[in-house]
C-alpha atoms as a PDB file:
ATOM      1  CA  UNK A   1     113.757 123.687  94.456  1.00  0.00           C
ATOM      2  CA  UNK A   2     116.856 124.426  96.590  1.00  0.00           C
ATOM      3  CA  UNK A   3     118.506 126.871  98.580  1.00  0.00           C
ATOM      4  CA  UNK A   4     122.394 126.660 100.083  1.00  0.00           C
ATOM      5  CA  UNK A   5     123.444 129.554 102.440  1.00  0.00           C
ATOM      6  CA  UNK A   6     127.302 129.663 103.750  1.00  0.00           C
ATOM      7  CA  UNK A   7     128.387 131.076 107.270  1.00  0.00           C
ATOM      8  CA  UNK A   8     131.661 132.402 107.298  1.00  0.00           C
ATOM      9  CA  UNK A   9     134.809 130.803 108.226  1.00  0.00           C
ATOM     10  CA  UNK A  10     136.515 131.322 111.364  1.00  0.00           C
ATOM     11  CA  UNK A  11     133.420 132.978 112.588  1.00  0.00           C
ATOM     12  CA  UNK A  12     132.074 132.846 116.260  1.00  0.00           C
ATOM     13  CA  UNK A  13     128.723 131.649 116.989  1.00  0.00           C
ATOM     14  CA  UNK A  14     127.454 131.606 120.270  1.00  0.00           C
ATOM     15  CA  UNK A  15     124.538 129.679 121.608  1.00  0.00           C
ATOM     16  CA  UNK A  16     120.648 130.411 120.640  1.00  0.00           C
ATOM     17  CA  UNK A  17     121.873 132.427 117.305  1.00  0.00           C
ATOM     18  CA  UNK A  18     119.649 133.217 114.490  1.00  0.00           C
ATOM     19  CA  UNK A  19     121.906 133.230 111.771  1.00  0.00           C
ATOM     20  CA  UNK A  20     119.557 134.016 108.747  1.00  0.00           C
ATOM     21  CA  UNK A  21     116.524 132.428 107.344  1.00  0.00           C
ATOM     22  CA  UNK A  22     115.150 131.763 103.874  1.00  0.00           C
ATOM     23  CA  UNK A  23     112.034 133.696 102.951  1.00  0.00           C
ATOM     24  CA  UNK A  24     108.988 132.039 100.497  1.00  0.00           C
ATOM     25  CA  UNK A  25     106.444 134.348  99.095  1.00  0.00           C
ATOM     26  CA  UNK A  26     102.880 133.555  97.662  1.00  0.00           C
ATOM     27  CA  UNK A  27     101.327 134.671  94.536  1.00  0.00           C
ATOM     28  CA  UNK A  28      97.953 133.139  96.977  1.00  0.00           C
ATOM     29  CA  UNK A  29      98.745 132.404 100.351  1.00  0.00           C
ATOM     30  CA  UNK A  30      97.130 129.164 101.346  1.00  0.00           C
ATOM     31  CA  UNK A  31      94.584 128.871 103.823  1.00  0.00           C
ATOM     32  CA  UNK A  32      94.169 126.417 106.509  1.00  0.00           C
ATOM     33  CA  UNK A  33      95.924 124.187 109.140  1.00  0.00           C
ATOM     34  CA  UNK A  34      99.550 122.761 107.623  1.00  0.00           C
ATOM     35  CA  UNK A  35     102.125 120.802 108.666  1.00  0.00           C
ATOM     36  CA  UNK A  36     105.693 122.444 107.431  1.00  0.00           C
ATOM     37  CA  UNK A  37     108.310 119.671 106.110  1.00  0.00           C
ATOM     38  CA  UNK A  38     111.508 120.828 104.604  1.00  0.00           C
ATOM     39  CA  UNK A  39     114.066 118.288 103.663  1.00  0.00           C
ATOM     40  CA  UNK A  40     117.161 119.842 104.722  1.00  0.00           C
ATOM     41  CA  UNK A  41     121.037 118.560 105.054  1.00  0.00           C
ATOM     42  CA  UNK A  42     124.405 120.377 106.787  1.00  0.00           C
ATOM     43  CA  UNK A  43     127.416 120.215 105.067  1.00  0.00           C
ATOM     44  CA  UNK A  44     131.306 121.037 106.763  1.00  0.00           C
ATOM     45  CA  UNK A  45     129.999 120.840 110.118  1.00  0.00           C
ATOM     46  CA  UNK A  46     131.249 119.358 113.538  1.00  0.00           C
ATOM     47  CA  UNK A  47     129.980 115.930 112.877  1.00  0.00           C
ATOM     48  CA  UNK A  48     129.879 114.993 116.973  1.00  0.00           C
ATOM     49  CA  UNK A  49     127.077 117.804 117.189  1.00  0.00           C
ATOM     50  CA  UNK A  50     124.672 118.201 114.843  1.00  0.00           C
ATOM     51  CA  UNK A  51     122.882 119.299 117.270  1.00  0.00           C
ATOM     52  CA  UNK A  52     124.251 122.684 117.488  1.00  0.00           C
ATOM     53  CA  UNK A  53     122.565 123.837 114.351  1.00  0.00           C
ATOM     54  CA  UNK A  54     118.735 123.771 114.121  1.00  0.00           C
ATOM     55  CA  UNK A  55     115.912 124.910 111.879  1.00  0.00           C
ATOM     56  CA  UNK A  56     112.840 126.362 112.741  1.00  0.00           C
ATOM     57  CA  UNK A  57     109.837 127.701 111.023  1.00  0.00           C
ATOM     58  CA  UNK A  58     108.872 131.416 111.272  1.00  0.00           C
ATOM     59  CA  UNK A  59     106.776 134.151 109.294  1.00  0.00           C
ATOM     60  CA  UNK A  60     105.898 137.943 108.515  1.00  0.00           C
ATOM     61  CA  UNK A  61     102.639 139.227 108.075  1.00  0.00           C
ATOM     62  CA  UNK A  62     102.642 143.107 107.573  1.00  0.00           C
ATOM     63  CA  UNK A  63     104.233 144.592 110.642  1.00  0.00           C
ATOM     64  CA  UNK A  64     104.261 141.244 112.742  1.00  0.00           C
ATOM     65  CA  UNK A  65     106.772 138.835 112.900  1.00  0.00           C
ATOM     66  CA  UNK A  66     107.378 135.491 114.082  1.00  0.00           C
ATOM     67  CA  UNK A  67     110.575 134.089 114.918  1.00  0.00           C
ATOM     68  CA  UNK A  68     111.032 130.015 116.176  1.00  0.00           C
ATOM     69  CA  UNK A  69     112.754 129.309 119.747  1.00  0.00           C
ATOM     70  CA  UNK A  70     114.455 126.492 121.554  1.00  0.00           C
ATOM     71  CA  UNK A  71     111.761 127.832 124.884  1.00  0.00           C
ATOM     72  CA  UNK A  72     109.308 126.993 122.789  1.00  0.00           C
ATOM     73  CA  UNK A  73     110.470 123.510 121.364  1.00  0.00           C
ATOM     74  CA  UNK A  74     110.497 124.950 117.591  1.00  0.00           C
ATOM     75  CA  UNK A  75     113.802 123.742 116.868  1.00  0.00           C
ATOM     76  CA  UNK A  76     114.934 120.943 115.375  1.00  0.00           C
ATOM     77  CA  UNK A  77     118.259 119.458 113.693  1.00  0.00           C
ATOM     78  CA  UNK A  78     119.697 117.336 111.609  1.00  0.00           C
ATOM     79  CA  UNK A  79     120.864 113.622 112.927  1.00  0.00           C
ATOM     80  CA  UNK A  80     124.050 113.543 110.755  1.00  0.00           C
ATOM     81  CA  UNK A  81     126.450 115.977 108.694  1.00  0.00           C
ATOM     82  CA  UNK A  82     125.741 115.626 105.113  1.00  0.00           C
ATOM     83  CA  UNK A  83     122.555 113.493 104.524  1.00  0.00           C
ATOM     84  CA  UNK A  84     119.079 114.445 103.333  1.00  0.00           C
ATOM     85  CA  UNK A  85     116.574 114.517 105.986  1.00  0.00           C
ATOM     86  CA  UNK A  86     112.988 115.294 105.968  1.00  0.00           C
ATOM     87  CA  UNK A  87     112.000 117.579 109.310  1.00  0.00           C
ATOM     88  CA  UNK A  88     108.756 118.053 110.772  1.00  0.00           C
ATOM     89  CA  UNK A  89     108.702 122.062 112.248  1.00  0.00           C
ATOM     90  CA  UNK A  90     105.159 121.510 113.176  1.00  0.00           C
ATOM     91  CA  UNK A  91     101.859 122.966 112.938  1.00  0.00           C
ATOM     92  CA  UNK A  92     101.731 126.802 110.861  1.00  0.00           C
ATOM     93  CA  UNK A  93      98.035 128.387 110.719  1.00  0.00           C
ATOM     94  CA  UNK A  94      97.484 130.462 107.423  1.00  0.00           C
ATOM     95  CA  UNK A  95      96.582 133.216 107.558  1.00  0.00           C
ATOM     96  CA  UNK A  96      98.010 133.851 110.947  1.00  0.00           C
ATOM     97  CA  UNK A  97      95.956 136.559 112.186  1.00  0.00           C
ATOM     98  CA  UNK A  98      92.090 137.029 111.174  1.00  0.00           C
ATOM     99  CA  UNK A  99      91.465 138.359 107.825  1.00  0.00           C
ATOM    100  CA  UNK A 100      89.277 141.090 107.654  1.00  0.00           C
ATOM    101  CA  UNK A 101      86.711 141.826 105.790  1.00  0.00           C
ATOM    102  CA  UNK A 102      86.050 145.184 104.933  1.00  0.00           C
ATOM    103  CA  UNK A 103      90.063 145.913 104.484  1.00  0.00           C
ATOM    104  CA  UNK A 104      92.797 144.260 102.025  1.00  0.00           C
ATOM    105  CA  UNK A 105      95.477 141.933 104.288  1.00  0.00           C
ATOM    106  CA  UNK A 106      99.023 142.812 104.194  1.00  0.00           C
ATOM    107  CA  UNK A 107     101.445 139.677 102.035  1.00  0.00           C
ATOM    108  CA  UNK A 108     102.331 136.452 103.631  1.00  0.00           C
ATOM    109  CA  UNK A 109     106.045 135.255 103.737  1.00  0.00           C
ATOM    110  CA  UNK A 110     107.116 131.899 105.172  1.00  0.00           C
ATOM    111  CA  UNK A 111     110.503 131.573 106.443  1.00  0.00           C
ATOM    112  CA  UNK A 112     112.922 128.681 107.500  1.00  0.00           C
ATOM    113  CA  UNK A 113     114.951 129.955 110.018  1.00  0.00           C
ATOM    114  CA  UNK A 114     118.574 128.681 110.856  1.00  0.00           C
ATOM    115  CA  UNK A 115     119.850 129.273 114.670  1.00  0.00           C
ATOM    116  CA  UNK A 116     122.554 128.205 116.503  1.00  0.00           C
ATOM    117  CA  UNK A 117     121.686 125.768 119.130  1.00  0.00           C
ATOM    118  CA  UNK A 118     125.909 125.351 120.575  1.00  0.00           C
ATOM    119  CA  UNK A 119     128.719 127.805 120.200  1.00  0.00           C
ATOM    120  CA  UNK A 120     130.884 126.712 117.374  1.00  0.00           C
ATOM    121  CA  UNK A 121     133.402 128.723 115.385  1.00  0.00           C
ATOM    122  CA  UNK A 122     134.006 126.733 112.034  1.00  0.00           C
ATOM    123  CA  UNK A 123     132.795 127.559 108.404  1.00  0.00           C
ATOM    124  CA  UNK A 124     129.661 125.329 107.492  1.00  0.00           C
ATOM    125  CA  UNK A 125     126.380 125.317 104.931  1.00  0.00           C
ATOM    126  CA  UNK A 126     123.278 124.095 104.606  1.00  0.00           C
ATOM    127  CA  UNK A 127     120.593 123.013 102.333  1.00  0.00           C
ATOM    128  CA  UNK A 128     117.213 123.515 101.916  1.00  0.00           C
ATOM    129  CA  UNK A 129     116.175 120.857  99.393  1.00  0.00           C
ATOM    130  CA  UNK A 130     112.567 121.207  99.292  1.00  0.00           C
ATOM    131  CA  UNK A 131     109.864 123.030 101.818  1.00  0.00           C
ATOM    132  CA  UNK A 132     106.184 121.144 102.004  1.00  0.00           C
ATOM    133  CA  UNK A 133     103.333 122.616 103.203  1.00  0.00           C
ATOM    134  CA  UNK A 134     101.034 119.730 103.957  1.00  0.00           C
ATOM    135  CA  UNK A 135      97.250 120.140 104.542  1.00  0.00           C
ATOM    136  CA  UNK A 136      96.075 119.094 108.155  1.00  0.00           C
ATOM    137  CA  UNK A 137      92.759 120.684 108.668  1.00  0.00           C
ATOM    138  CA  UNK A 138      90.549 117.056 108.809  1.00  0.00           C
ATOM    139  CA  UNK A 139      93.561 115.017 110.134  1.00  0.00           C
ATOM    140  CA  UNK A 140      97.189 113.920 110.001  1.00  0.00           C
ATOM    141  CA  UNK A 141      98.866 110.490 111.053  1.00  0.00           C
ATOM    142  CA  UNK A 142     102.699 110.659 110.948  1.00  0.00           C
ATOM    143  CA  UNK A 143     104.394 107.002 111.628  1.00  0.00           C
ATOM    144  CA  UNK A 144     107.595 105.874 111.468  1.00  0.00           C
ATOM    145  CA  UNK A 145     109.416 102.810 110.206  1.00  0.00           C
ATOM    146  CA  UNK A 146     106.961 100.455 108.399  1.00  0.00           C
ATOM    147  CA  UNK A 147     108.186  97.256 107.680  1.00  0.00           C
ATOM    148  CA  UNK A 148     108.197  96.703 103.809  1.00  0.00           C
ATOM    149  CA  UNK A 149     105.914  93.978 103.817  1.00  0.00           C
ATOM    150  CA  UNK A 150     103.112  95.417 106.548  1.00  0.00           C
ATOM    151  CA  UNK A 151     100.185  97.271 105.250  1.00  0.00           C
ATOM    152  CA  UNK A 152      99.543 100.684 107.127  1.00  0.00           C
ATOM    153  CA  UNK A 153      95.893 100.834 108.045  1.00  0.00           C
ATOM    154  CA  UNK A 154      94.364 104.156 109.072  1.00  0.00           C
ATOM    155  CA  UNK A 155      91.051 103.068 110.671  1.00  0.00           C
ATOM    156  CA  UNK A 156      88.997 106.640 110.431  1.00  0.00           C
ATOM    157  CA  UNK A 157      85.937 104.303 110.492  1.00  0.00           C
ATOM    158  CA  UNK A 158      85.356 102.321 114.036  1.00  0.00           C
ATOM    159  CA  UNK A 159      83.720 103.524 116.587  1.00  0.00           C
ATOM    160  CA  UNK A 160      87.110 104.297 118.065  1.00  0.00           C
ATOM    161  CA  UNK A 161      90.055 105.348 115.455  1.00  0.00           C
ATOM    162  CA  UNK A 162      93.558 104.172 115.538  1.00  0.00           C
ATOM    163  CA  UNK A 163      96.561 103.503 113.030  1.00  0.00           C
ATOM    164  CA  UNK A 164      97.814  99.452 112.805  1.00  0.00           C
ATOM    165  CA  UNK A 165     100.588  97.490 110.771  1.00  0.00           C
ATOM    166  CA  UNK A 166      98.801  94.296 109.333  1.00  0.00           C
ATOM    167  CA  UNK A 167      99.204  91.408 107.039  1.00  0.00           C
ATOM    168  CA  UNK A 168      97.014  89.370 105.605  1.00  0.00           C
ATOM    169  CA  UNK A 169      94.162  91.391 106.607  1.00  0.00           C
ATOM    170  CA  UNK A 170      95.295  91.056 110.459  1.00  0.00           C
ATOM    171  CA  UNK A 171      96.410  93.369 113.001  1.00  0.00           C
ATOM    172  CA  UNK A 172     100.066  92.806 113.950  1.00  0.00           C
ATOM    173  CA  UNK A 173     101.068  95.928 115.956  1.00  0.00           C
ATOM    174  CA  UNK A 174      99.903  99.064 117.054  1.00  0.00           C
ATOM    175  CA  UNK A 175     102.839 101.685 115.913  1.00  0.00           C
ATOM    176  CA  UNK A 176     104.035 104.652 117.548  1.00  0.00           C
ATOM    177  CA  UNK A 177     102.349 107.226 116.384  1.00  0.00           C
ATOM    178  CA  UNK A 178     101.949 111.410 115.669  1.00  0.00           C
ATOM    179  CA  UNK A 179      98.088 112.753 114.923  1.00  0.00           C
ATOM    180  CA  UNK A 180      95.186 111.404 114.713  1.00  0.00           C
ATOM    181  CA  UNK A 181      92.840 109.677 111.753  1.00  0.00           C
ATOM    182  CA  UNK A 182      90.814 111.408 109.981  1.00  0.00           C
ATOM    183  CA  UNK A 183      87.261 111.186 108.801  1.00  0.00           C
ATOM    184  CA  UNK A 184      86.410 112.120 105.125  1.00  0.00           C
ATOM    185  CA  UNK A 185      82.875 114.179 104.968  1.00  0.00           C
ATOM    186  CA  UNK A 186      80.878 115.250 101.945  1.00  0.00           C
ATOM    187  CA  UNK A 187      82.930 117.790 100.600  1.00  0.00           C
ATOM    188  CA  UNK A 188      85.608 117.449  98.253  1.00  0.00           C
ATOM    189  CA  UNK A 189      88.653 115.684  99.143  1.00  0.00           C
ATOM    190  CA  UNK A 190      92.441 114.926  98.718  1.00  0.00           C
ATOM    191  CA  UNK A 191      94.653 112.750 100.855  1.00  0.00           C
ATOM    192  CA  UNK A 192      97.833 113.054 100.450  1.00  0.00           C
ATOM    193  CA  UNK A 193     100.418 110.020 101.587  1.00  0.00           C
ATOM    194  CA  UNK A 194     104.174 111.281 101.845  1.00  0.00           C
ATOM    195  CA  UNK A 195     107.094 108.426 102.463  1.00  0.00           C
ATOM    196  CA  UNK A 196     110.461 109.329 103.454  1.00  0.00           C
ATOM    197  CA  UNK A 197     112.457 106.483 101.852  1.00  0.00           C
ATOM    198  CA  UNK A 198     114.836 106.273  98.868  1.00  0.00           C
ATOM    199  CA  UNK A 199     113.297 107.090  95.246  1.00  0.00           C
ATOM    200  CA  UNK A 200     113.100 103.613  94.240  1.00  0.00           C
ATOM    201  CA  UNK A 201     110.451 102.307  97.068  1.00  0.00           C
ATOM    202  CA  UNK A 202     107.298 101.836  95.647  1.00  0.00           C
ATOM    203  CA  UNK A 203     104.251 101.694  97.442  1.00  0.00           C
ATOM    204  CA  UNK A 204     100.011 101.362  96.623  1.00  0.00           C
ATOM    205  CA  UNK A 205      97.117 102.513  98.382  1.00  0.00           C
ATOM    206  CA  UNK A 206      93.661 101.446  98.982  1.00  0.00           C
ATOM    207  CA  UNK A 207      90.881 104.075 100.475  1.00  0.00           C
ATOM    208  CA  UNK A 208      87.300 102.768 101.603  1.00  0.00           C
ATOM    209  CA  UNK A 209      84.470 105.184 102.416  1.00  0.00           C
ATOM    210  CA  UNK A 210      82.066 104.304 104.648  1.00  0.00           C
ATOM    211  CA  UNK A 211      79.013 107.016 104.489  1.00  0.00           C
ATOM    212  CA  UNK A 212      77.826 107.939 108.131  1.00  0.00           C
ATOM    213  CA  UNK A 213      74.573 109.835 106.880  1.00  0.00           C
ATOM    214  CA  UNK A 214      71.656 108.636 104.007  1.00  0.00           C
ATOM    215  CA  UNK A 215      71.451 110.193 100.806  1.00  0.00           C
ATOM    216  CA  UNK A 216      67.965 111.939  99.749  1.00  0.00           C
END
């Protein structure tokens, strides 16, 4: 999947701008708890601020709308002109009002919003490469840089949980982290592991359950 939308040349934009978004419909909308990642890029843009052009995620559902703001912190940008980067716009309940349940719900339609976060007048474009709904309902650990050799442990077992880099089997730093581990449960399961790096890096994984109730 991709997406590139233009804004014209010579064209004015002042501060706090939404200048379009892209819209993604459901044949099923999903339920649950997600976290939205869209690997986006800028192209033809001031390079000293890429800053001044964020993306946001938004939605309509029937006859409501939501649209992202910089008051809220639901902005976020590019760190350089031209390069693929995955962005994290945060956490997106689905459905995002109550169903009902006597009466059909109105369609779902995700959309990536692009605002102007610094007046500019230039022409410019940008990509949408890819949009990722991840599931976060039982948990969600986001860390960056892990060294190539360091194993990243997610300890949803002890008593009390935490995320470490280790080798050999031994804890070697605790890394900065976003979430919190999660604890597997009877029901069925997927974990999903995504890694920002080039396509080459390879990578294995290793789960171990640990049952916290007896079986009959």
């Amino acid at each position: 999947m991709g997406q590139r939308v233009y804004i014209k040349e010579n064209v004015a934009i002042v501060t706090d701008t939404v200048l379009g978004y892209m819209p993604f419909n459901f044949l099923t909308t999903p339920r649950g708890r997600f976290r939205v990642l869209v690997k986006a890029r800028v192209h033809d843009f001031d390079a000293a601020h890429p800053e001044y052009f964020g993306y946001g995620v938004g939605w309509s559902y029937g006859d409501r709308e939501y649209i992202p703001t910089r008051v809220n912190g639901e902005l976020y940008y590019c760190a350089a002109e031209d390069t693929p980067e995955v962005l994290d716009l945060g956490l997106l309940n689905l459905p995002p009002i109550a169903d009902s349940e006597v009466v059909n719900m109105p369609s779902f339609e995700l959309r990536i919003y692009f605002i102007a976060l610094g007046a500019f007048a230039s022409h410019s474009a940008f990509d949408i490469i890819s949009v990722l709904l991840l599931p976060a309902d039982e948990g969600l650990v986001i860390v960056d840089d892990v060294p190539a050799a360091d194993v990243l442990a997610i300890d949803g077992i002890s008593d009390r949980p935490n995320v470490y880099f280790s080798v050999g089997g031994e804890v070697v730093e605790y890394p900065n982290k976003m979430g919190y581990p999660f604890t597997l449960g009877r029901e069925i399961t997927r974990i999903y592991v995504c890694r920002d790096d080039g396509r080459d890096v390879t990578f294995s994984s290793e789960v171990h359950y640990q049952p916290q109730f007896l079986l009959s």
